[in-house]
C-alpha atoms as a PDB file:
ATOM      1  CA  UNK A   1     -18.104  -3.546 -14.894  1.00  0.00           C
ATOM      2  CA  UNK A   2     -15.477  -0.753 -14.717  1.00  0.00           C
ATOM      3  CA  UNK A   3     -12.273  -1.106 -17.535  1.00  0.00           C
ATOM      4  CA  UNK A   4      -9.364  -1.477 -14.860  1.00  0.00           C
ATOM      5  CA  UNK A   5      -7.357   0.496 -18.002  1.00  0.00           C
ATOM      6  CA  UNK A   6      -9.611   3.436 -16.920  1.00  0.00           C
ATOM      7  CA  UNK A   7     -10.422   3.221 -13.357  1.00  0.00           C
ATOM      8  CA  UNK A   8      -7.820   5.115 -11.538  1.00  0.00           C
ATOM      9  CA  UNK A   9      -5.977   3.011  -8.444  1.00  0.00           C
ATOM     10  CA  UNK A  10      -5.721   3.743  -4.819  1.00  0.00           C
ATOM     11  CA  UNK A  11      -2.385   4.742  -5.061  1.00  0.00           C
ATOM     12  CA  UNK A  12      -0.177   4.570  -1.517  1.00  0.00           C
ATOM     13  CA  UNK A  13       2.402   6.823  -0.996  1.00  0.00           C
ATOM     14  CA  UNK A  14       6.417   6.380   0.400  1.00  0.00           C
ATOM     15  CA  UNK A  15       8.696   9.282   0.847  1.00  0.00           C
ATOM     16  CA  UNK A  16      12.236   8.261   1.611  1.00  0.00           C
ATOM     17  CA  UNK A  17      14.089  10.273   3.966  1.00  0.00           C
ATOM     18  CA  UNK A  18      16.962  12.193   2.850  1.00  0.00           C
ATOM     19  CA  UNK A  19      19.051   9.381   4.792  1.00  0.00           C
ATOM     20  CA  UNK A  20      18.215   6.928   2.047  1.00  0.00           C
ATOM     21  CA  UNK A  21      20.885   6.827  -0.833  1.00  0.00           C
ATOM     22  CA  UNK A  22      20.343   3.555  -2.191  1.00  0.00           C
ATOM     23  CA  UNK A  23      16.918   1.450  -2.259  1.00  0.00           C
ATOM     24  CA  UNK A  24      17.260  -2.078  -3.110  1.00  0.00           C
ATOM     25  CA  UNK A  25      13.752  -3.786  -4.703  1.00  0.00           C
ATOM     26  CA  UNK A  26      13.289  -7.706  -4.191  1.00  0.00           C
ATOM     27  CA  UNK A  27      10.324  -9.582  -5.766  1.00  0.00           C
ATOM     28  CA  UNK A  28       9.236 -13.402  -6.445  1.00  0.00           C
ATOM     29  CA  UNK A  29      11.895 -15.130  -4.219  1.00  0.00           C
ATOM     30  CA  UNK A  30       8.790 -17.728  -3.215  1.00  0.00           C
ATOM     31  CA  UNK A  31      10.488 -18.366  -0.069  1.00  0.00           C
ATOM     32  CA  UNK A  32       9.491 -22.783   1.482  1.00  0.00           C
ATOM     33  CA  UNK A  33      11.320 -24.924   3.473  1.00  0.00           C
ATOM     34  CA  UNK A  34      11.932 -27.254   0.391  1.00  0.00           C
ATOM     35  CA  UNK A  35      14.742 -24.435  -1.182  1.00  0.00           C
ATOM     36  CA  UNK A  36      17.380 -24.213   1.362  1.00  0.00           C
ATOM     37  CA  UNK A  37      19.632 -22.666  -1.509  1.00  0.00           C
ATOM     38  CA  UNK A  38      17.425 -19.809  -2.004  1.00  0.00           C
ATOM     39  CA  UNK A  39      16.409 -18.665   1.419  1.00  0.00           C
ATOM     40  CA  UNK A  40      20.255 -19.067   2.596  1.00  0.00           C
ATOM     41  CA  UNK A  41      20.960 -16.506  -0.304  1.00  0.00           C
ATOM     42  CA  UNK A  42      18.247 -14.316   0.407  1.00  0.00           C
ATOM     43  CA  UNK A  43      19.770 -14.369   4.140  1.00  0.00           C
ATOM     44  CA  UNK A  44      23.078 -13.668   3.466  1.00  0.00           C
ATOM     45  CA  UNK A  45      21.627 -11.119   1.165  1.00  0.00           C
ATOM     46  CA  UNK A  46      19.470  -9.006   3.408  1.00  0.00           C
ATOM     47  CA  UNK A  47      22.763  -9.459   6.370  1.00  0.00           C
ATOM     48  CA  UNK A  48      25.388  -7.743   4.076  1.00  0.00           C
ATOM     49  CA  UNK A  49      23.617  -5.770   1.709  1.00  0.00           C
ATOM     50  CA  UNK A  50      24.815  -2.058   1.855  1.00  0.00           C
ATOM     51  CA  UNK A  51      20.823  -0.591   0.758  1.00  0.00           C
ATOM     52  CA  UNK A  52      19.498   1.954   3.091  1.00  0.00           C
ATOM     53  CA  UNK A  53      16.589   0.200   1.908  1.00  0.00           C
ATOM     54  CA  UNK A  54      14.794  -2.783   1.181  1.00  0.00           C
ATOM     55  CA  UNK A  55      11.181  -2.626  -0.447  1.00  0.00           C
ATOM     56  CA  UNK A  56       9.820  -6.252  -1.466  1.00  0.00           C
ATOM     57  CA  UNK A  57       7.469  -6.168  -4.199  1.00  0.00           C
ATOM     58  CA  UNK A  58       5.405  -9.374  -3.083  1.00  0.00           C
ATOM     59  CA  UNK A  59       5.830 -13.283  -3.187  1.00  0.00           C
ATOM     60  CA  UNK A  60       8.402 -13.216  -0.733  1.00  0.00           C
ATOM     61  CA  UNK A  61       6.593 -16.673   0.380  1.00  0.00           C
ATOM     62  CA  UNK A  62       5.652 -19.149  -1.952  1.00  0.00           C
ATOM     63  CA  UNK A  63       2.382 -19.424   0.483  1.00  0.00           C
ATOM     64  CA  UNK A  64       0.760 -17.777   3.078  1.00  0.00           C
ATOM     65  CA  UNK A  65      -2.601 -19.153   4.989  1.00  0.00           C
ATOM     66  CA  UNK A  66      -2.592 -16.653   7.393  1.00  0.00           C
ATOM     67  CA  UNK A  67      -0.359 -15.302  10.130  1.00  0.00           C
ATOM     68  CA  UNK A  68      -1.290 -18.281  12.699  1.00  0.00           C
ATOM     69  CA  UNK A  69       0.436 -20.594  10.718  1.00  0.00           C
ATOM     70  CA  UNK A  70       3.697 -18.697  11.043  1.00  0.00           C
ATOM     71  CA  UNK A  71       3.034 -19.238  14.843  1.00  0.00           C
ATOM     72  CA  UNK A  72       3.234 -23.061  14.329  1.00  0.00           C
ATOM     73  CA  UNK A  73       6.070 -23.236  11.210  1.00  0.00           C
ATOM     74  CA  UNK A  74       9.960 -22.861  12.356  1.00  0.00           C
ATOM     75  CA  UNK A  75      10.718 -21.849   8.470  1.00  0.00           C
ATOM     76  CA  UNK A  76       8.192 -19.062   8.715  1.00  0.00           C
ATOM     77  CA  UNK A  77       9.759 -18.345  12.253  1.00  0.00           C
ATOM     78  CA  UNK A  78      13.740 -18.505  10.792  1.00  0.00           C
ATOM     79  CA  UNK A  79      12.199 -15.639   7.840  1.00  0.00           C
ATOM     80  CA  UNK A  80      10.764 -13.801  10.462  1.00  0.00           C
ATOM     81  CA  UNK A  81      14.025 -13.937  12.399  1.00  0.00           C
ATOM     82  CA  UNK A  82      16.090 -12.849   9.353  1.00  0.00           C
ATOM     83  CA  UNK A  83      13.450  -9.749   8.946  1.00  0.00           C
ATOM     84  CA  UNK A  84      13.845  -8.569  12.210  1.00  0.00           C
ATOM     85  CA  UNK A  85      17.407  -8.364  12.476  1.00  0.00           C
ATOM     86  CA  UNK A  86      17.426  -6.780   8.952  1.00  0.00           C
ATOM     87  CA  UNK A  87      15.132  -3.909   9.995  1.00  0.00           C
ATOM     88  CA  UNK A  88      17.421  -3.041  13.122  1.00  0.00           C
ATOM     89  CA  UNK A  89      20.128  -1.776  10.627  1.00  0.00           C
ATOM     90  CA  UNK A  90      17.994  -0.568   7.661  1.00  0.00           C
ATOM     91  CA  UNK A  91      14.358  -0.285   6.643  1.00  0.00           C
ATOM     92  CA  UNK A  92      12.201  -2.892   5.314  1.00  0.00           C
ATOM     93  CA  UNK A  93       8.751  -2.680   3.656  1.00  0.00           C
ATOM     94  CA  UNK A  94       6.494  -5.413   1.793  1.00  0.00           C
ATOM     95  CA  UNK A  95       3.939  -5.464  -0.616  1.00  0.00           C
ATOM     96  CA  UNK A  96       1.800  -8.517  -0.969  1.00  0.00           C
ATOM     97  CA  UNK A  97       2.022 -10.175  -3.805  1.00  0.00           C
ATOM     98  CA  UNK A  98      -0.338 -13.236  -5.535  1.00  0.00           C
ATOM     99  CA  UNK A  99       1.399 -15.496  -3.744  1.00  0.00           C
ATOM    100  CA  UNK A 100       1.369 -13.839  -0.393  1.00  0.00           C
ATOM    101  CA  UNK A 101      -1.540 -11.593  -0.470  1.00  0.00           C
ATOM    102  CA  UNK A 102      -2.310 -12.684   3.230  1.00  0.00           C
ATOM    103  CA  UNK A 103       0.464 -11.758   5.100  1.00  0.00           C
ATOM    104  CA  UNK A 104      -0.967  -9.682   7.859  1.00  0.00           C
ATOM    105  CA  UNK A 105       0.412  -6.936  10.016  1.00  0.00           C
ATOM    106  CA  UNK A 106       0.564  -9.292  13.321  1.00  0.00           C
ATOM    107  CA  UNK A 107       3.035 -11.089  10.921  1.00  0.00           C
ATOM    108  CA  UNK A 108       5.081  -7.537  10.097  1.00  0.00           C
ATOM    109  CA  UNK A 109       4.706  -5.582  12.901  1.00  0.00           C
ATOM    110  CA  UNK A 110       6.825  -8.470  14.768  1.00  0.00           C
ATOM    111  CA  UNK A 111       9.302  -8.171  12.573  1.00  0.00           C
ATOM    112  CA  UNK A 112       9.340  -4.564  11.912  1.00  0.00           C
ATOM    113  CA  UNK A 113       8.343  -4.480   8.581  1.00  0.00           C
ATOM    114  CA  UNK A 114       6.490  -1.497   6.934  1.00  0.00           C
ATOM    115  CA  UNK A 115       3.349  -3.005   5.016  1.00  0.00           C
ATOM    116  CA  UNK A 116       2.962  -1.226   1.198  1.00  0.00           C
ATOM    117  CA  UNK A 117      -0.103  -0.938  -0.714  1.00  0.00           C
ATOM    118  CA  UNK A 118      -0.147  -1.848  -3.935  1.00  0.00           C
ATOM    119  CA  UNK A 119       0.718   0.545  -6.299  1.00  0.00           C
ATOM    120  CA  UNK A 120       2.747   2.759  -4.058  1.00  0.00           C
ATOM    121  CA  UNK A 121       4.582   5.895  -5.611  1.00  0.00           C
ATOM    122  CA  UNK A 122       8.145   6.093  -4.178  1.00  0.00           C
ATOM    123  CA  UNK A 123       9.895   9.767  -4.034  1.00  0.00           C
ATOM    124  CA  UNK A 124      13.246   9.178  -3.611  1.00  0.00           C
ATOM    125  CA  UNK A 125      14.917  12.646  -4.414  1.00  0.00           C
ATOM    126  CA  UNK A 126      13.715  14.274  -7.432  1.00  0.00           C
ATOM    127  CA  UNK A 127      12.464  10.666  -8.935  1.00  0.00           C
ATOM    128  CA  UNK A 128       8.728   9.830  -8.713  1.00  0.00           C
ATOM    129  CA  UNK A 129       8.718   5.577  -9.327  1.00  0.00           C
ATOM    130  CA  UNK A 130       5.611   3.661  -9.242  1.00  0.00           C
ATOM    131  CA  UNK A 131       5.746   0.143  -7.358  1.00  0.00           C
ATOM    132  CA  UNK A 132       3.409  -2.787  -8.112  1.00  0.00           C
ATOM    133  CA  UNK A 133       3.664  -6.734  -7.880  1.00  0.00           C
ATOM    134  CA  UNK A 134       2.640  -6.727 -11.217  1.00  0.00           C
ATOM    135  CA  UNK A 135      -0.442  -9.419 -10.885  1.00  0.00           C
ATOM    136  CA  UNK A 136      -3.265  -6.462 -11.137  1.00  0.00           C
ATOM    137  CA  UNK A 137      -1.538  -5.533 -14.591  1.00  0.00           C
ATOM    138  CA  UNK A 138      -2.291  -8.537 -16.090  1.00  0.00           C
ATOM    139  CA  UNK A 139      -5.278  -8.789 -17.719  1.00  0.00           C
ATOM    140  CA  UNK A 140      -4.855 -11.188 -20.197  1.00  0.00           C
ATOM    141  CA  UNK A 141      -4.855 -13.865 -17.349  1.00  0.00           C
ATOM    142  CA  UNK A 142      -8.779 -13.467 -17.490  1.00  0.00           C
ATOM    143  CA  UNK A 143      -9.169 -16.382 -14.680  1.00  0.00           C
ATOM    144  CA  UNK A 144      -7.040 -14.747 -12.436  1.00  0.00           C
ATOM    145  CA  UNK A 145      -8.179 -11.220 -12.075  1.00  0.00           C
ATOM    146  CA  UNK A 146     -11.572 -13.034 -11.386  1.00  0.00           C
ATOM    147  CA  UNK A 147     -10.026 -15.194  -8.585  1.00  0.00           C
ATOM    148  CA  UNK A 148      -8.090 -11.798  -7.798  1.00  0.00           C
ATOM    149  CA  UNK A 149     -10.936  -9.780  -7.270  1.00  0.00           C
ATOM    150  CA  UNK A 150     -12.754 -12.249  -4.953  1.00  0.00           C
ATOM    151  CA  UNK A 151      -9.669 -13.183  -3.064  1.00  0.00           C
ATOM    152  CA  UNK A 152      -8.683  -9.552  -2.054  1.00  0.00           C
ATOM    153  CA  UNK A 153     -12.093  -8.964  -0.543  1.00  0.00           C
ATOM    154  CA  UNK A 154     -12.199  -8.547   2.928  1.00  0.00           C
ATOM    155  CA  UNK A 155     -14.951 -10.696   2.620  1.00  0.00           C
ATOM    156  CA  UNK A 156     -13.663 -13.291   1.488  1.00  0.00           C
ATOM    157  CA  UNK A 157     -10.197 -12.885   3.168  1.00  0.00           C
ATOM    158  CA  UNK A 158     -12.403 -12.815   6.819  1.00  0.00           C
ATOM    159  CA  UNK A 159     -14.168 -16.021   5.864  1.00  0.00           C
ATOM    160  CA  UNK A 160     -11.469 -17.612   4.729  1.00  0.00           C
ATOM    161  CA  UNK A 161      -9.260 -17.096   7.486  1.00  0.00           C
ATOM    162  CA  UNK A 162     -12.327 -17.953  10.018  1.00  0.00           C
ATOM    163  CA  UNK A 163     -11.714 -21.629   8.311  1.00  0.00           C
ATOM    164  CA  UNK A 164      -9.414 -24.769   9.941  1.00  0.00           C
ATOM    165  CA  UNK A 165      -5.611 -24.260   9.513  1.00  0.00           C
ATOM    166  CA  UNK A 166      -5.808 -27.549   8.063  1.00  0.00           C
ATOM    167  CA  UNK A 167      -8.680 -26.751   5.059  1.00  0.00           C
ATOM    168  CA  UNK A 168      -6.536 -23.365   4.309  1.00  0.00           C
ATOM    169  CA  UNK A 169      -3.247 -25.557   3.936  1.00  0.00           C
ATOM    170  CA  UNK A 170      -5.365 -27.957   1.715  1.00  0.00           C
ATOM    171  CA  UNK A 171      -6.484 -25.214  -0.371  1.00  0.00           C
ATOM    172  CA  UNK A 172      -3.179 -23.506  -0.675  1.00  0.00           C
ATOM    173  CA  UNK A 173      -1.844 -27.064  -2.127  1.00  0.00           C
ATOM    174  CA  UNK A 174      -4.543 -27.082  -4.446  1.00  0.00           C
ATOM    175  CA  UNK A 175      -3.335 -23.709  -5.669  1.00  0.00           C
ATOM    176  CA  UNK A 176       0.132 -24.685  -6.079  1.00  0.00           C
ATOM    177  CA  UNK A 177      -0.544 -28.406  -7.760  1.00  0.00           C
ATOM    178  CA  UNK A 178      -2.633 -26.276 -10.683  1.00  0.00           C
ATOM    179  CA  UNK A 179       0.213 -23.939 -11.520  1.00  0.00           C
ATOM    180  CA  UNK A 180       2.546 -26.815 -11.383  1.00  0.00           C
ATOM    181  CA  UNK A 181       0.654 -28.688 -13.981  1.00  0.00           C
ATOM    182  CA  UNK A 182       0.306 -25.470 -16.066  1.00  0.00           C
ATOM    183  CA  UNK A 183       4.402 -25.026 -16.251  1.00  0.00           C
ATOM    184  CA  UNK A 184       4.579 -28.562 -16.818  1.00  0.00           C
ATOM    185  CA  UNK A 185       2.076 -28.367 -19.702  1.00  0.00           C
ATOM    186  CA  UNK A 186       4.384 -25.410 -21.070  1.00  0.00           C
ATOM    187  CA  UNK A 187       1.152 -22.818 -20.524  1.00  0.00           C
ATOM    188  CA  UNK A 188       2.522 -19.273 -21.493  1.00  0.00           C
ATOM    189  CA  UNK A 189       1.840 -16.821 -18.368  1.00  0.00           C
ATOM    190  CA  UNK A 190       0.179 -13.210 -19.283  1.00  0.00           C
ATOM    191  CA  UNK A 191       2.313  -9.952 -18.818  1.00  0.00           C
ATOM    192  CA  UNK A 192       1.299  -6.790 -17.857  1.00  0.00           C
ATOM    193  CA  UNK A 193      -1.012  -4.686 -20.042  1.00  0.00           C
ATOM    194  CA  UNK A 194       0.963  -1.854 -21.391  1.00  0.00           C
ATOM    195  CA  UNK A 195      -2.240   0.463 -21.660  1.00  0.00           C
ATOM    196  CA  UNK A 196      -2.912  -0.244 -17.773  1.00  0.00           C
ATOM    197  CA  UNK A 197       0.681   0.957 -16.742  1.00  0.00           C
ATOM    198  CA  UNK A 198       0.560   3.944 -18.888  1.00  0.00           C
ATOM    199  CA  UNK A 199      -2.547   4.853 -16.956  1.00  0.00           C
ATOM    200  CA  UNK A 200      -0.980   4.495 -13.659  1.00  0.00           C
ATOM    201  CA  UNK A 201       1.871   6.171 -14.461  1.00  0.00           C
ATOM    202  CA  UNK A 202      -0.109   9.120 -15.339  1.00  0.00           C
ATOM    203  CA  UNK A 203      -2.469   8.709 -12.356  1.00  0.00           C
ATOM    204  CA  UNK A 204       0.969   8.696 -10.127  1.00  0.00           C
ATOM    205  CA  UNK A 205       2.550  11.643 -12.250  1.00  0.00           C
ATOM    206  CA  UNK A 206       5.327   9.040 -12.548  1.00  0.00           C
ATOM    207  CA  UNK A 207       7.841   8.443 -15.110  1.00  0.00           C
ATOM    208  CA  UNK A 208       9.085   4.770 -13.625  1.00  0.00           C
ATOM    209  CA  UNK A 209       7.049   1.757 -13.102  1.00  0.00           C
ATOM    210  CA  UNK A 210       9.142  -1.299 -11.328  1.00  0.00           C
ATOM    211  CA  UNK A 211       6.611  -4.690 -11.197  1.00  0.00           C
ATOM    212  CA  UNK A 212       7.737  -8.665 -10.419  1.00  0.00           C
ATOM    213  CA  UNK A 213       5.066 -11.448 -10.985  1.00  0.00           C
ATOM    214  CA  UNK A 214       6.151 -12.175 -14.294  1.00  0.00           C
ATOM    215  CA  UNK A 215       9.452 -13.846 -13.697  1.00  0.00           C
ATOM    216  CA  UNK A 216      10.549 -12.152 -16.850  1.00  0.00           C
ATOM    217  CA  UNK A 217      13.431  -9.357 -15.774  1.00  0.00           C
ATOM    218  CA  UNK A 218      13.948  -6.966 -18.692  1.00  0.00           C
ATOM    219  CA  UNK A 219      14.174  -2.782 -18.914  1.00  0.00           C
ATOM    220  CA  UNK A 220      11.433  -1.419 -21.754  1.00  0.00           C
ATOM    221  CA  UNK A 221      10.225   1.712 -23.174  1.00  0.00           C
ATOM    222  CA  UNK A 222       6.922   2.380 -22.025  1.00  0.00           C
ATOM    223  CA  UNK A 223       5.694   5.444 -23.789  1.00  0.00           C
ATOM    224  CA  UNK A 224       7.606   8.196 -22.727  1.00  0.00           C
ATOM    225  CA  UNK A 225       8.518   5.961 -19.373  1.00  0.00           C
ATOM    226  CA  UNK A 226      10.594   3.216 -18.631  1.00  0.00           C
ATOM    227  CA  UNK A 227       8.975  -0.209 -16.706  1.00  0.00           C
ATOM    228  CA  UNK A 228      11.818  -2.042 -15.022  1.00  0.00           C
ATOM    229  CA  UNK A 229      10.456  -5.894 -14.507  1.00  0.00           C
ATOM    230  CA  UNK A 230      12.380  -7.604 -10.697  1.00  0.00           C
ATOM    231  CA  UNK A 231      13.890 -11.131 -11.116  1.00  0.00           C
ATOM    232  CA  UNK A 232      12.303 -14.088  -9.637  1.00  0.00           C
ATOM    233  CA  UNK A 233      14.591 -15.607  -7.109  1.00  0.00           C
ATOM    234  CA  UNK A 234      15.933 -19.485  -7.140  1.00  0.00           C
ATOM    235  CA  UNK A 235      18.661 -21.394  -6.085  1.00  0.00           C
ATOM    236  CA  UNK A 236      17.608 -24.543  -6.031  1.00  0.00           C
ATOM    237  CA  UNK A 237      17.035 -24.892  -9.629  1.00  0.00           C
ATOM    238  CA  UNK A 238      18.506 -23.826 -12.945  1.00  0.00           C
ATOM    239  CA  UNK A 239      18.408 -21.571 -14.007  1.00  0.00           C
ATOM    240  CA  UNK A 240      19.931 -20.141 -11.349  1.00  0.00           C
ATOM    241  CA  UNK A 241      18.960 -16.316 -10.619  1.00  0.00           C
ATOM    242  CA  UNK A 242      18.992 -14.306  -8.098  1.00  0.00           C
ATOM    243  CA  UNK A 243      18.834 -10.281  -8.962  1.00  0.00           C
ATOM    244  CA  UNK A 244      18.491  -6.956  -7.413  1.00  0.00           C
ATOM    245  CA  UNK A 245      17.386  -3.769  -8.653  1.00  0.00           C
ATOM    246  CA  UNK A 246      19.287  -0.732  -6.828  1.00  0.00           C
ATOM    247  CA  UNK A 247      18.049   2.618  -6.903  1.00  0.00           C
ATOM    248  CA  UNK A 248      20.415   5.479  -6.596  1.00  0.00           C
ATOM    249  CA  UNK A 249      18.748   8.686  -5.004  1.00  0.00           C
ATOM    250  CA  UNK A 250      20.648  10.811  -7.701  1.00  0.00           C
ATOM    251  CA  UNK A 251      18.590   8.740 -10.181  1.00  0.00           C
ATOM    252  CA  UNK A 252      21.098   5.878 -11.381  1.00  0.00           C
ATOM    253  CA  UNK A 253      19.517   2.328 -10.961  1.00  0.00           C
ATOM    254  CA  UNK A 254      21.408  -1.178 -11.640  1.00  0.00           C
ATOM    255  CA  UNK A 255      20.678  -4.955 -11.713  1.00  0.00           C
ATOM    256  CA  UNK A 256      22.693  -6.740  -9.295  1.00  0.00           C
ATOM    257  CA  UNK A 257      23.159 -10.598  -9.875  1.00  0.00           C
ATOM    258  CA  UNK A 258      23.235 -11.777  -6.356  1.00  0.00           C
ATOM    259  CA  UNK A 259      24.503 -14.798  -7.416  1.00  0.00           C
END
């Protein structure tokens, strides 16, 4: 098997119009019906924000068995709502994320969202900045990148959408009960291999590299680069946070606590 430090990505590409002075980048807000708090923030958020842009870096839902279900859930429907009037004022994009890996482009194109891959290379101006959810960086998590690897298949994604709404929902709870238990037992998560986003960064000719997944916001040195890591979002329990990282097209960038 291939070393993912070595094997170059499929790396999508995003050129922002010269009408975009400030990008705004979301991540990890795990969006269910159970945390009013936090979608009613993200709302208001995405209604009065003044970004030209909005680029969500994954795990916008805390699950997602396939765009039929949205069809059949009014939360799904009320984020869906919120996305669409978003995008008829600014422009919205979304990368899937661990969480949400599923989300399909029935499920965008009605709201008007532009899917991303993941990595994507963002010009905006002079700046080259590499986007990621983060979860492919993580090696550590050995268990993962196995289920990872299967999951993102379109194998496996064909026959497991081909299967019951019911049995996906089943499995999805599955999913979530096991991380549960693995906070609760105080399990440390992996973060993202340094040697891996030096190696994209080079592959992107990119001197940025903005990730989520981790839930562990920070700036670092990366080599010669910088890797800014997105804010989870909650609201419905402490610690609160709620963060956004603005992008300036004349190259200044700030968190924003949205809180």
């Amino acid at each position: 098997m291939s070393d993912p430090r070595t094997t170059r990505p499929s790396i999508g590409l995003l050129s922002a119009p010269e009408t975009w002075h400030t990008v705004d980048l979301i991540s990890d807000l795990h969006l269910q019906a159970s945390e009013t708090a936090t979608f009613e923030a993200w709302r208001d958020y995405m209604a009065s924000t003044p970004a030209d842009a909005v680029l969500i870096l994954g795990d916008l839902f805390e699950v997602w068995v396939g765009d039929d279900a949205a069809a059949l859930d009014p939360f799904l429907q009320s984020c869906a709502e919120v996305l669409r009037q978003t995008t008829q004022g600014k422009h919205v994009a979304f990368m899937p994320g661990n969480r949400d890996f599923l989300v399909g482009p029935e499920y965008l194109g009605r709201c008007g969202v532009e899917p991303l891959t993941d990595p994507t290379l963002l010009t905006l101006g002079q700046q080259r900045i590499l986007l990621t959810h983060g979860d492919a960086l993580c090696l550590d998590d050995k268990p993962y990148q196995a289920f990872r690897l299967q999951a993102r298949s379109p194998e496996w994604q064909q026959a497991f959408l081909a299967k019951p709404l019911a049995e996906r929902q089943e499995f999805a709870r599955s999913l979530r009960a096991l991380s549960e238990s693995q906070k609760h037992e105080g399990m440390s998560f992996a973060d993202a291999d340094l040697d891996m986003g030096l190696f994209w960064l080079a592959q992107a000719q990119a001197d940025l590299l903005v990730h989520g997944h981790t839930h562990r916001p920070a700036d670092h040195a990366l080599g010669p680069a910088l890797r800014h890591v997105l804010s989870d979002w909650s609201l419905d329990h402490a610690p609160l946070r709620a963060q956004v990282f603005r992008l300036q097209r004349d190259g200044g960038s700030q968190r924003i606590d949205w809180l």
